[in-house]
Protein backbone atom coordinates (compact mmCIF):
# COMPACT_ATOMS: atom_id res chain seq x y z
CA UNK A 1 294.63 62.00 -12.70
CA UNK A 2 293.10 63.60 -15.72
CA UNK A 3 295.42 65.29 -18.42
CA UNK A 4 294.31 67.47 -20.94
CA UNK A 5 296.54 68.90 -23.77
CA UNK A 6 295.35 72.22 -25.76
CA UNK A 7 294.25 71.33 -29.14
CA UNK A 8 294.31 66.93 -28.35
CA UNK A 9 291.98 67.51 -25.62
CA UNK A 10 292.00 64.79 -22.88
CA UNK A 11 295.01 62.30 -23.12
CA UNK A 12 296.05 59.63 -21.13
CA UNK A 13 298.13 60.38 -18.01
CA UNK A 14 301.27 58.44 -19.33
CA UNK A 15 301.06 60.46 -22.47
CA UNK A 16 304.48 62.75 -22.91
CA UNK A 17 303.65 66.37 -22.88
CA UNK A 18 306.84 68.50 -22.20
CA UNK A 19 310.05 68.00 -24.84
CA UNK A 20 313.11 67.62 -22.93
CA UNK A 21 314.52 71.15 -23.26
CA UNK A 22 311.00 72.49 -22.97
CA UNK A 23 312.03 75.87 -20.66
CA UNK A 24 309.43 74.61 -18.10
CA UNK A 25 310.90 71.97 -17.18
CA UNK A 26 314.53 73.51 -17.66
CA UNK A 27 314.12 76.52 -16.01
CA UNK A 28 310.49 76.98 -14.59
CA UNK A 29 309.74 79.64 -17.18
CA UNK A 30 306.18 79.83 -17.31
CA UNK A 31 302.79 80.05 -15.22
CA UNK A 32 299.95 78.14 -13.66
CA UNK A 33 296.63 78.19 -12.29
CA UNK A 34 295.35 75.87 -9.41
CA UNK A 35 291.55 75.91 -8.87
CA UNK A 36 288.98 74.11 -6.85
CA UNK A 37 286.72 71.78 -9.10
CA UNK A 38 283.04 71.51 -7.61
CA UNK A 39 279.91 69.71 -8.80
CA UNK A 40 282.30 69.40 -12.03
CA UNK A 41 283.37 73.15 -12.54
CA UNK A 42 286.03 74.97 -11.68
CA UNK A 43 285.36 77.74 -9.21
CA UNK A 44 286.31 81.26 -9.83
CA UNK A 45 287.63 80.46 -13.03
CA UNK A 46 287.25 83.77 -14.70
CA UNK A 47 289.50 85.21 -11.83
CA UNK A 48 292.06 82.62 -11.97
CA UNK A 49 292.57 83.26 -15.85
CA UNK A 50 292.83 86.95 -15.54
CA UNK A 51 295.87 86.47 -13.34
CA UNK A 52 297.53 83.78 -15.12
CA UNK A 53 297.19 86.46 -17.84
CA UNK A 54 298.91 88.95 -15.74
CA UNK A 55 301.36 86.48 -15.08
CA UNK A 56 302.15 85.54 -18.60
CA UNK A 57 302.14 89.48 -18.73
CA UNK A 58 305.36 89.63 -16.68
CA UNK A 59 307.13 86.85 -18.34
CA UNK A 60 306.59 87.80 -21.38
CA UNK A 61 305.42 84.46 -22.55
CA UNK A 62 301.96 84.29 -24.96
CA UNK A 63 299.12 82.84 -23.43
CA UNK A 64 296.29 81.38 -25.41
CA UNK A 65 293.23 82.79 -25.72
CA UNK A 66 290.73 82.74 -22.72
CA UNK A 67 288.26 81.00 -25.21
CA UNK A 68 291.07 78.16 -25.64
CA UNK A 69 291.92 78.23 -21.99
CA UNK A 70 288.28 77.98 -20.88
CA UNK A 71 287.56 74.99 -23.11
CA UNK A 72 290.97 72.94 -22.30
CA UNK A 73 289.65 73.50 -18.21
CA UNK A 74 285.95 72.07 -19.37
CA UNK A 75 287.68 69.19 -21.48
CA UNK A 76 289.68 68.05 -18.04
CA UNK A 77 286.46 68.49 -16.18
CA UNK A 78 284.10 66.68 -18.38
CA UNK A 79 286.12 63.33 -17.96
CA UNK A 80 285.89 63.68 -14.37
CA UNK A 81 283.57 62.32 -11.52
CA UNK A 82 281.33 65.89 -10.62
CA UNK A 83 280.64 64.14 -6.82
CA UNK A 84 284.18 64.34 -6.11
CA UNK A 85 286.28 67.66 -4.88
CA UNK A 86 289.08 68.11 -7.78
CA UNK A 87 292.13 70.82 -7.93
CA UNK A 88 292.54 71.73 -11.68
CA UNK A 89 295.70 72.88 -12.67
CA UNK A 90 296.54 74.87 -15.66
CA UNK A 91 299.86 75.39 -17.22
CA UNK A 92 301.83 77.31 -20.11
CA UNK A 93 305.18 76.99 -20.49
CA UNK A 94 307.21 78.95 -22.73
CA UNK A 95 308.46 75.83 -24.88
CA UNK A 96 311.00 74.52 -25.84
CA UNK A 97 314.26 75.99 -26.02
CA UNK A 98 314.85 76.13 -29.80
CA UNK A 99 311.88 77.80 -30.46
CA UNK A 100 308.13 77.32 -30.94
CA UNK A 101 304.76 77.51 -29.52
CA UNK A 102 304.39 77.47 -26.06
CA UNK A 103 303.23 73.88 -24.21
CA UNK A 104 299.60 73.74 -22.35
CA UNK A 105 298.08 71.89 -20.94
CA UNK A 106 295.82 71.24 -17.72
CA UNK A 107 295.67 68.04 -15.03
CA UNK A 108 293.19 67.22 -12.55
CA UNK A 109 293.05 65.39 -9.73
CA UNK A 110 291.52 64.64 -6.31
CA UNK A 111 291.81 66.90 -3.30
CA UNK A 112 294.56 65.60 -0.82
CA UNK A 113 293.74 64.16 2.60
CA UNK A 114 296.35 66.89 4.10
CA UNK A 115 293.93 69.75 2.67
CA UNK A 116 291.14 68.23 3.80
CA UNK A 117 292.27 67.80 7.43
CA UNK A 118 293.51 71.45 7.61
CA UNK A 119 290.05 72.47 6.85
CA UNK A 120 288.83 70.60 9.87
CA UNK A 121 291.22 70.51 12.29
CA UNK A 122 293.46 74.13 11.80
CA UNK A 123 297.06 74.19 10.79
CA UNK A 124 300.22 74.86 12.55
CA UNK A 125 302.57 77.56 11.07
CA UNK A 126 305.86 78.38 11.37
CA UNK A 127 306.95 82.27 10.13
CA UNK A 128 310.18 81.95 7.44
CA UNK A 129 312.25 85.21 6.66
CA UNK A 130 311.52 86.21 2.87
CA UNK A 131 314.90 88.20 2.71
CA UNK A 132 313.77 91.45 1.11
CA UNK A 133 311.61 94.77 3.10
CA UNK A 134 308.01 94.55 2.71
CA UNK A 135 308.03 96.67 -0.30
CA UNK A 136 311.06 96.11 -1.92
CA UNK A 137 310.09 93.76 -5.03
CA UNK A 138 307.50 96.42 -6.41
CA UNK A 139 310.37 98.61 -7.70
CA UNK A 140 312.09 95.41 -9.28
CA UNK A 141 310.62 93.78 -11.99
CA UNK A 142 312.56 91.37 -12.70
CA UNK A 143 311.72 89.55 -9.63
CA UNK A 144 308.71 88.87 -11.22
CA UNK A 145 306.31 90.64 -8.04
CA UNK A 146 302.76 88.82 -8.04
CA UNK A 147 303.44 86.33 -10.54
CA UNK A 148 302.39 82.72 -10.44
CA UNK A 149 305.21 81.30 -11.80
CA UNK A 150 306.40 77.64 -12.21
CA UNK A 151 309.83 78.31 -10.49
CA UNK A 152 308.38 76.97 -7.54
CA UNK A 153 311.74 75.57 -5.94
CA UNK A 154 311.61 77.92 -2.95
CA UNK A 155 307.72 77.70 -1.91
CA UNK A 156 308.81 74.26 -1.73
CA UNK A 157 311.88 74.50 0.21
CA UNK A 158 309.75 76.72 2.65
CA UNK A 159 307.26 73.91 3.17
CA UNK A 160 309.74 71.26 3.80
CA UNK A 161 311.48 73.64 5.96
CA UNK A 162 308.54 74.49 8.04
CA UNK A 163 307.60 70.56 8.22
CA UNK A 164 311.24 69.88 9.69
CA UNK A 165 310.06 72.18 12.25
CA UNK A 166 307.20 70.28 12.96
CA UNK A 167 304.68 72.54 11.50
CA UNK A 168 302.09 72.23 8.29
CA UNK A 169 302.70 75.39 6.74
CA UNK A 170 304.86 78.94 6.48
CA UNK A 171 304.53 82.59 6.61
CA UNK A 172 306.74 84.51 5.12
CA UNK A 173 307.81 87.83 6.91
CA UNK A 174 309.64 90.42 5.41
CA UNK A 175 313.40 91.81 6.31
CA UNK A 176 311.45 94.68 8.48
CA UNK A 177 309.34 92.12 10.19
CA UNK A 178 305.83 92.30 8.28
CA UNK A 179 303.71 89.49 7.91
CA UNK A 180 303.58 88.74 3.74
CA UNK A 181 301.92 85.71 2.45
CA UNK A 182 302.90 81.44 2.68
CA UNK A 183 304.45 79.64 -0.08
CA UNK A 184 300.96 78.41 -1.57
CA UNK A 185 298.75 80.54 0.43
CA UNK A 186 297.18 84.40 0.86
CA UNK A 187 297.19 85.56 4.94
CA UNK A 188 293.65 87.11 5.98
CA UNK A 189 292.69 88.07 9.76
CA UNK A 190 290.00 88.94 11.36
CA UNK A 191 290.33 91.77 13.98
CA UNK A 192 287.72 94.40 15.75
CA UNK A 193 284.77 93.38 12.86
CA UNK A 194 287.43 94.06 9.74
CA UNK A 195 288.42 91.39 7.59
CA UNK A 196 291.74 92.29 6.98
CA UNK A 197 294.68 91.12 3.84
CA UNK A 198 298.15 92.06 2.69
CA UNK A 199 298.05 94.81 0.15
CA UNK A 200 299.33 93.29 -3.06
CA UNK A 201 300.53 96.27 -5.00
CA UNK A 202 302.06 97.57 -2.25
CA UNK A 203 304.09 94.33 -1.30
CA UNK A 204 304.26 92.42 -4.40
CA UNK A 205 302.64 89.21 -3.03
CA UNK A 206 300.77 87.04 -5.02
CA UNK A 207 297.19 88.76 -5.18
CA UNK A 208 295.10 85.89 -3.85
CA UNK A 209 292.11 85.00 -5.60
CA UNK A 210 290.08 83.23 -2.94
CA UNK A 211 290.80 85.87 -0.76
CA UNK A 212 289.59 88.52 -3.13
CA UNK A 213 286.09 87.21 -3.35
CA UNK A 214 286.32 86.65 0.58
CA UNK A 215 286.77 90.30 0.78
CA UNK A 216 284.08 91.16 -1.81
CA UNK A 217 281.38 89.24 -0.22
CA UNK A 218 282.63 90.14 3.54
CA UNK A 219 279.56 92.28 4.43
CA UNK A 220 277.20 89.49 3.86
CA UNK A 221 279.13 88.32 7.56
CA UNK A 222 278.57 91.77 8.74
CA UNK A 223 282.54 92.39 8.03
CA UNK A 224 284.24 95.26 6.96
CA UNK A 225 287.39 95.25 4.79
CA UNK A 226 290.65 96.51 4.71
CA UNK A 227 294.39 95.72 3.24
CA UNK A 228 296.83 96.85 5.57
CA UNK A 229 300.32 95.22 7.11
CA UNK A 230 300.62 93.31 10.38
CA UNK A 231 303.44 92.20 12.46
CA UNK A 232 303.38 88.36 13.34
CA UNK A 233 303.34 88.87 17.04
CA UNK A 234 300.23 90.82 16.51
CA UNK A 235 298.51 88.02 14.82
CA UNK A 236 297.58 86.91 18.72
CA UNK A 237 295.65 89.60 19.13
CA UNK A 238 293.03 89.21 16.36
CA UNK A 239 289.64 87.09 16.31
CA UNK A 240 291.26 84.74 13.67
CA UNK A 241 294.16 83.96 11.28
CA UNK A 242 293.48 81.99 8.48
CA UNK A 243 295.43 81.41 5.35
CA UNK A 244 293.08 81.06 1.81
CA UNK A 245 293.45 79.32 -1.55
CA UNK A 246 291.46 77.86 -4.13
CA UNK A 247 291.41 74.60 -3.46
CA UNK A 248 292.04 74.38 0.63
CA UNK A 249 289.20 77.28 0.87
CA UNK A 250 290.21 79.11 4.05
CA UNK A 251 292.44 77.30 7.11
CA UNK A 252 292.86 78.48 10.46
CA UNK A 253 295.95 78.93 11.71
CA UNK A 254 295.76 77.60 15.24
CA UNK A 255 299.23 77.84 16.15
CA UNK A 256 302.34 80.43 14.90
CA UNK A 257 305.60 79.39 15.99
CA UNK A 258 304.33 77.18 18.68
CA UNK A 259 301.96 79.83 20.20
CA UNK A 260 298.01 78.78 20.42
CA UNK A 261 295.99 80.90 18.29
CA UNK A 262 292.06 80.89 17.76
CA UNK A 263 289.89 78.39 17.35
CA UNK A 264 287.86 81.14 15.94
CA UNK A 265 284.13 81.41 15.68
CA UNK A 266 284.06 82.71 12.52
CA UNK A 267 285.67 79.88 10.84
CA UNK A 268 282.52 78.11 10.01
CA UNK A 269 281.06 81.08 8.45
CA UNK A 270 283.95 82.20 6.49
CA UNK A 271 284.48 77.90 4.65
CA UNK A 272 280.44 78.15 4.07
CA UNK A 273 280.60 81.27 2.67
CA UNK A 274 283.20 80.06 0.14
CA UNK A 275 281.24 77.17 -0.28
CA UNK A 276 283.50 74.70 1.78
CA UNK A 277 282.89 72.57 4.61
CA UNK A 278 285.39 71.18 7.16
């Protein structure tokens, strides 16, 4: 593990970072960035900093500058091996409770074996119920719609719950049964030649990254694009489920609550695309 703090540069792991009343830790008041690390740089890094800007945004926390952001991600990546696959992960919290500056700092590490797998094999998923109507969080703020926060106590709990069930990952569906997003994870489908996502502003999922530069480069596979809601049970019917992220690339979803789905074709072609392989 590599650990990098903003203005110390790279630090020994063991080194203590976050004060004990530090609202991070506290109260997971603040925001992070994950991104994949390849030949030694961190992909789509530009993209991933806008949105942790948005994010701070929401909270109302004060981000450092992308200059100072951009070199704390190349410190972390200069003390590590460019032949091996890395997630980088970048973090502000608001500080500590009394008062001050907020704490940053980045970590890297290697790629886990369960990521790796899921690339090459397909995941199982089992659908969670969010709670809330497809669009009900864009009218409330304070619930903090499309942020990447560290209050990450519930993606969590979905995980764990969806593992107890036997399954590797979860999709969250809304109170009026649409499809939304998984705890760590942005839904795309393939159906009739249309690459298809969630609409973020509509919904108030986490606008995913990875699968924005899918979309963008989508007609290089001869796809069209389109943002639009789906019901689970429809998922069946499509040429391929997949759910995207920096680091994992795109997964297939081979099986939604038990039921076979895919293997699709267009799998290979979506991972090289993103420059991934299984």
């Amino acid at each position: 593990m590599i650990v990098a703090l903003l203005g110390a540069g790279v630090v020994p792991a063991e080194t203590p970072i976050l004060r004990a009343d530090d609202l991070g830790a506290v109260r997971g008041d603040g925001v992070f960035e994950t991104m994949h690390v390849r030949g030694g740089e961190p992909w789509l890094l530009d993209e991933h900093l806008a949105r942790m800007g948005r994010s701070a945004a929401r909270l109302a926390i004060s981000l450092p500058s992308t200059e100072e952001l951009t070199a704390l991600a190349a410190q972390a990546c200069a003390a590590w091996d460019p032949a091996v696959e890395g997630a980088l992960r970048l973090i502000c919290t608001r500080g500590p409770d009394s008062g001050g500056d907020p704490t940053v700092y980045a970590t890297l590490g290697p790629v886990g074996e369960a990521i790796l797998r899921g690339r090459r094999d397909g995941i199982a998923v089992r659908t969670l119920p969010l709670g809330v109507d497809a669009e009900a969080r864009v009218s409330s703020p304070w619930l903090l719609a499309g942020a990447k926060t560290l209050s990450y106590a519930v993606n969590m709990a979905s995980l764990r719950a969806a593992g107890a069930a036997g399954a590797d990952d979860a999709l969250w569906v809304s109170a009026d049964g649409y499809a939304l997003e998984g705890p760590t994870a942005t839904l795309v489908w393939l159906t009739d030649g249309t690459l298809c996502t969630v609409p973020a502003e509509r919904t108030g999922i986490l606008a995913g990254t990875t699968a924005r530069h899918l979309l963008d480069r989508a007609g290089e596979l001869g796809y069209r694009t389109d943002e639009r809601l789906i019901r689970p049970e429809e998922l069946a019917a499509t040429d391929g489920v997949w759910l995207t992220s920096s680091v994992r690339g795109a997964v297939e979803i081979r099986s939604l609550d038990e039921k076979p789905l895919g293997p699709s074709a267009e799998t290979a072609r979506i991972q090289k695309l993103l420059g991934f392989t299984a």
